[in-house]
C-alpha atoms as a PDB file:
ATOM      1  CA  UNK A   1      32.338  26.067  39.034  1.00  0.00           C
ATOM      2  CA  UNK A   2      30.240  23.492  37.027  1.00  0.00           C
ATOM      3  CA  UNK A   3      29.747  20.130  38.255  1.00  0.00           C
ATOM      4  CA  UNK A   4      29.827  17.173  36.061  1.00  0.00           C
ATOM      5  CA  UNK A   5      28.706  13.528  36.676  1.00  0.00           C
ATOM      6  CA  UNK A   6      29.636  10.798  34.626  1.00  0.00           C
ATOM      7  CA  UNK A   7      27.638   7.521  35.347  1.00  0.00           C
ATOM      8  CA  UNK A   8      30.158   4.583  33.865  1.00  0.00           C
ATOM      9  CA  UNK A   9      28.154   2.086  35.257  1.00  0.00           C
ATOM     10  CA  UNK A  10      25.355   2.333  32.464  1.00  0.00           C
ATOM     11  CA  UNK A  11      28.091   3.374  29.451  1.00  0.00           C
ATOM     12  CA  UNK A  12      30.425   0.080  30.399  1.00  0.00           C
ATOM     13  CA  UNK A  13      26.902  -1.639  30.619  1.00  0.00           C
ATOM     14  CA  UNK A  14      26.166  -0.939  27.086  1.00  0.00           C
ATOM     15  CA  UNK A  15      29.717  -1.710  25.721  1.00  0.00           C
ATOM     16  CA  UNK A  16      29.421  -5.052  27.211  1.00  0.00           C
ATOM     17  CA  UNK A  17      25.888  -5.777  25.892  1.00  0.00           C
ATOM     18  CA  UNK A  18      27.255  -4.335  22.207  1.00  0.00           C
ATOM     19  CA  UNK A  19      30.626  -6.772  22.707  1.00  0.00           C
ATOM     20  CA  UNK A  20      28.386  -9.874  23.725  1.00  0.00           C
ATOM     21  CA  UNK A  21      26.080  -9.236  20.747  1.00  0.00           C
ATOM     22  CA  UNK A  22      28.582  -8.950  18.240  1.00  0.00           C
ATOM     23  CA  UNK A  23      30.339 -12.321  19.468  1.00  0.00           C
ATOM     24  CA  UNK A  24      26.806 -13.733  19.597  1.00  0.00           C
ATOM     25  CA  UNK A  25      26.760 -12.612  15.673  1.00  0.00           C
ATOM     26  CA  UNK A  26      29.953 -13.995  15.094  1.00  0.00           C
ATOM     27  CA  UNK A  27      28.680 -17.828  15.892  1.00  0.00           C
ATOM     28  CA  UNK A  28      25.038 -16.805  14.075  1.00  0.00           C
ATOM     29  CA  UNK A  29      26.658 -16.314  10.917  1.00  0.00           C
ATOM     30  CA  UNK A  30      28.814 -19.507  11.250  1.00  0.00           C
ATOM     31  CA  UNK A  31      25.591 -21.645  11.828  1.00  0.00           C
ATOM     32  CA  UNK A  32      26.251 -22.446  15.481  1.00  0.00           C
ATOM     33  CA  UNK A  33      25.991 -20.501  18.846  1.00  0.00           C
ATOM     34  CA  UNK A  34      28.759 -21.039  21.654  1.00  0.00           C
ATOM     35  CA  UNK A  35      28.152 -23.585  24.596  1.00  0.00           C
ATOM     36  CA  UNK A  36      27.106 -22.063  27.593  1.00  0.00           C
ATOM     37  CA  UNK A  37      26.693 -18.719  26.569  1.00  0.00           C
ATOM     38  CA  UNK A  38      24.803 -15.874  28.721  1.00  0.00           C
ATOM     39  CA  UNK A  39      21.449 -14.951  26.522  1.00  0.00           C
ATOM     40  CA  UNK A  40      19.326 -12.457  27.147  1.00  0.00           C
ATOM     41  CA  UNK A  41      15.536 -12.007  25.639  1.00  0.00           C
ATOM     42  CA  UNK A  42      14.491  -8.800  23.849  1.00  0.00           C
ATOM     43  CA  UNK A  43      12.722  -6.411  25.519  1.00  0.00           C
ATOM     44  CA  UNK A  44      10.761  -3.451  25.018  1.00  0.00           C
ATOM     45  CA  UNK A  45       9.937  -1.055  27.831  1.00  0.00           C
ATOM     46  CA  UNK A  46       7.336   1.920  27.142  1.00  0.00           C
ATOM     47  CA  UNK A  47       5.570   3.764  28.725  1.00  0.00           C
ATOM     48  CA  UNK A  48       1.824   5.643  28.838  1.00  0.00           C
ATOM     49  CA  UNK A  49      -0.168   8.298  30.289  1.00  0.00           C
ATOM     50  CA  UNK A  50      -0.542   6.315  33.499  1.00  0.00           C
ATOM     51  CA  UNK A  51       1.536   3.242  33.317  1.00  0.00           C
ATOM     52  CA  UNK A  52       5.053   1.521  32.132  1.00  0.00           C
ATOM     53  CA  UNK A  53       4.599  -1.523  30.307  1.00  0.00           C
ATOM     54  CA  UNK A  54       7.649  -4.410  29.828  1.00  0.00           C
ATOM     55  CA  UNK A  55       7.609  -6.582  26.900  1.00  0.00           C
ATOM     56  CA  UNK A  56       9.847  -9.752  27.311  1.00  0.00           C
ATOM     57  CA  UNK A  57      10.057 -11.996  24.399  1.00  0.00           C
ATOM     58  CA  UNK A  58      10.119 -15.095  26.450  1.00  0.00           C
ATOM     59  CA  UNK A  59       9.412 -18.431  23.976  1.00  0.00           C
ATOM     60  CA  UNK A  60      10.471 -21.773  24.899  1.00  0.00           C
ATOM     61  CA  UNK A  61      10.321 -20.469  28.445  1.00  0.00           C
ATOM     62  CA  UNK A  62       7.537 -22.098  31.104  1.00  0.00           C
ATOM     63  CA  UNK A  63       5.396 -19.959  33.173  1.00  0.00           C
ATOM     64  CA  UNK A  64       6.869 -21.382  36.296  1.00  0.00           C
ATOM     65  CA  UNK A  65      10.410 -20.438  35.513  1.00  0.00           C
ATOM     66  CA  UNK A  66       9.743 -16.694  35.237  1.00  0.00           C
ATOM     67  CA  UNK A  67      10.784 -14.773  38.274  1.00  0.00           C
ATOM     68  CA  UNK A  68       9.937 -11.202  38.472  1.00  0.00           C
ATOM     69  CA  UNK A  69      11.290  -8.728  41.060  1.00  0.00           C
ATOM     70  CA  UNK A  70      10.425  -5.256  41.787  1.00  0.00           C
ATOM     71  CA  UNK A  71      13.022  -3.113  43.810  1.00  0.00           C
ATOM     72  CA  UNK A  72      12.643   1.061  43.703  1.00  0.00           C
ATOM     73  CA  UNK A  73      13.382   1.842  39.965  1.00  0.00           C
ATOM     74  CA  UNK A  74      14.680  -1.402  39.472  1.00  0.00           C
ATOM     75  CA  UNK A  75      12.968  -4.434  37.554  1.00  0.00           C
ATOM     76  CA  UNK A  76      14.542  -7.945  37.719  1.00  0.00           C
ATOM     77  CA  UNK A  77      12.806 -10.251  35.487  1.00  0.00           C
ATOM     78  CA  UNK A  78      14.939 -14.046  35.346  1.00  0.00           C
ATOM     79  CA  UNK A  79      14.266 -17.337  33.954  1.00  0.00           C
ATOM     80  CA  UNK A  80      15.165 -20.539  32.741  1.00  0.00           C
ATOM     81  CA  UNK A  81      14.829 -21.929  29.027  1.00  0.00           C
ATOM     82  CA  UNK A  82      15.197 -25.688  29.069  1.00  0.00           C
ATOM     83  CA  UNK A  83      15.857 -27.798  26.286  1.00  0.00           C
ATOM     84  CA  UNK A  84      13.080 -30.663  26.041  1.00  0.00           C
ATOM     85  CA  UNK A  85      14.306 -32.123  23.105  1.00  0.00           C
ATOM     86  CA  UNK A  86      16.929 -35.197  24.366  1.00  0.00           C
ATOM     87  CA  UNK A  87      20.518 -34.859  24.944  1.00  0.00           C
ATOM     88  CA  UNK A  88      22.849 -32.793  22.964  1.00  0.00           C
ATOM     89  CA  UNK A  89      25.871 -35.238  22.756  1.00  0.00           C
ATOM     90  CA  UNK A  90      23.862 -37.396  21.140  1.00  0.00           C
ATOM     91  CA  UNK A  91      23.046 -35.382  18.322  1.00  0.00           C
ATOM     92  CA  UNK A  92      24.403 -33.603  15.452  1.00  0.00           C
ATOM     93  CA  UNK A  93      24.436 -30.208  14.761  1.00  0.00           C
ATOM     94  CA  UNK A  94      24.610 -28.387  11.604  1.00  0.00           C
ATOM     95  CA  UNK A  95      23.030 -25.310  12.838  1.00  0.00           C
ATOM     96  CA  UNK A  96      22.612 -24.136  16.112  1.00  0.00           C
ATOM     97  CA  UNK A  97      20.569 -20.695  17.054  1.00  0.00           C
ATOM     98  CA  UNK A  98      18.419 -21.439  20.036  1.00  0.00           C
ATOM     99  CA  UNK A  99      19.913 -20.374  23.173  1.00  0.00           C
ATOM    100  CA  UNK A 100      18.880 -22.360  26.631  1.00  0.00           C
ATOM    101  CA  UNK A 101      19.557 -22.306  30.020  1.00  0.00           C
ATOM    102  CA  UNK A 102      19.357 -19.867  33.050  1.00  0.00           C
ATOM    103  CA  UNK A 103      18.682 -15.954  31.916  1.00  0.00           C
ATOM    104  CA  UNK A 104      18.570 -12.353  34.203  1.00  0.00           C
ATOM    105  CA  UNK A 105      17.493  -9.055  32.993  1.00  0.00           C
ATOM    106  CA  UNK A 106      17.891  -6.038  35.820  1.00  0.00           C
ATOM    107  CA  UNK A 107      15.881  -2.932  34.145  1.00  0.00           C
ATOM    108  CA  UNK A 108      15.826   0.605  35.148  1.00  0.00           C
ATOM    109  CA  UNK A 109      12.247   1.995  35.089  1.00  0.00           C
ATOM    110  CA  UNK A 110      11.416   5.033  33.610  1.00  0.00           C
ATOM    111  CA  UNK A 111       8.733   6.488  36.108  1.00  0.00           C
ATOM    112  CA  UNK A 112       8.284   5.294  39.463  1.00  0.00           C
ATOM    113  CA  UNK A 113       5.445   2.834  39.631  1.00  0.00           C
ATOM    114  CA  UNK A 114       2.912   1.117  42.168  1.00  0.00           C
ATOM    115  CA  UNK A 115       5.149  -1.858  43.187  1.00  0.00           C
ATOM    116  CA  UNK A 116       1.731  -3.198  45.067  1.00  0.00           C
ATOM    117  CA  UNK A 117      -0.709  -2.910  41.908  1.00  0.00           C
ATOM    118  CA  UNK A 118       1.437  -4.290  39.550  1.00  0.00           C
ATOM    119  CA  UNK A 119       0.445  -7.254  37.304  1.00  0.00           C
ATOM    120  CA  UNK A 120       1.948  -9.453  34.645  1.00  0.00           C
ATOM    121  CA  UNK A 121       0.697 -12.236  31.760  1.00  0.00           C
ATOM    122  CA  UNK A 122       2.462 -14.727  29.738  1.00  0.00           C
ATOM    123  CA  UNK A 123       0.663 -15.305  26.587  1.00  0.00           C
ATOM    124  CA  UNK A 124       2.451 -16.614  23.552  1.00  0.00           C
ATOM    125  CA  UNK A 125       6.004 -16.456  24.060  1.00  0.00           C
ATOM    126  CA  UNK A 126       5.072 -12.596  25.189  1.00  0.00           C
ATOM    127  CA  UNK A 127       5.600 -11.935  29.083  1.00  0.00           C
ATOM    128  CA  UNK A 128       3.970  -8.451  29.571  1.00  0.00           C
ATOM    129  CA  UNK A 129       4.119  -6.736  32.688  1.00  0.00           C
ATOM    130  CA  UNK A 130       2.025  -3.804  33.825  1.00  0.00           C
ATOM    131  CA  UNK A 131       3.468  -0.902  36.425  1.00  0.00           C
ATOM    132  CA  UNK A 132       1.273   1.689  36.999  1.00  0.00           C
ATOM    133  CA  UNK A 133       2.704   4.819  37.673  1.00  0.00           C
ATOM    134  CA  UNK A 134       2.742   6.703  41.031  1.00  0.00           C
ATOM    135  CA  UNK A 135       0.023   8.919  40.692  1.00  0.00           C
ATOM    136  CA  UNK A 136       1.226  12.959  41.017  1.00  0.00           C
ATOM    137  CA  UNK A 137       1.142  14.763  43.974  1.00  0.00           C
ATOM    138  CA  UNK A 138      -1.458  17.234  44.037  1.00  0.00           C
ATOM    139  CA  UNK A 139      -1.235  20.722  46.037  1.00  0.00           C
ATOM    140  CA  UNK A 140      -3.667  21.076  48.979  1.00  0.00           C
ATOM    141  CA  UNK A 141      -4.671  24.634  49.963  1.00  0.00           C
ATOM    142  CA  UNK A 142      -5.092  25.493  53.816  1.00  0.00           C
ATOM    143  CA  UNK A 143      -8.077  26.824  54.807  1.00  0.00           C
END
């Protein structure tokens, strides 16, 4: 008898980022974007030979408000976008794109990595982080 494992958790995960983007769309194309909404930055994860690189498009964000985490497989990378430019009720919007406020990615790695070597730069708007991966196991003959 086969066995058959069904993970939801990652299937309902991707529904809800699909239903959040579409929404998100929805206000785009209207010229406006919906007070207090949840954003989340693009990301790219890839990986090498001997390392797993994260790409976080992070603009408008300050160096001091990133927050990255490092659990097992897992990869939490939060922030906080504020927005410098005065108060909102006292201005007009025609067109309204920019999200701000709090943000929280949790990202399952790949490969395992070196939790202790890893390193990260913010350069640009780009946050890249740098996970090397555990290096294999190699077979040791008895003599």
């Amino acid at each position: 008898m086969a066995i058959i494992t069904i993970r939801t958790g990652r299937i309902l995960g991707d529904i809800h980022r699909d239903m959040l983007k579409m929404v998100g769309n929805v206000f785009k194309t209207a010229g406006m974007m919906p007070p207090n909404r949840a954003w989340f930055p693009a990301v790219d994860i890839y990986e090498t030979e001997k390392e797993v690189m994260v790409l976080v498009e992070a603009a408008g964000d300050r160096q001091e408000s990133l927050d990255i985490t490092l659990y097992k497989d897992l990869l939490r990378i939060a922030g906080l976008r504020e927005d410098e430019s005065g108060s909102r009720s006292t201005r007009k919007f025609y067109q309204m794109e920019i999200a701000y406020g709090a943000f929280e990615r949790v990202l399952r790695l790949p490969s395992a990595v070196e939790s202790d070597e890893a390193a990260a730069s913010y350069k640009n708007g780009l946050l890249s982080i740098t996970l090397p991966k555990i290096r294999k196991t190699r077979r040791v003959e008895i003599a």
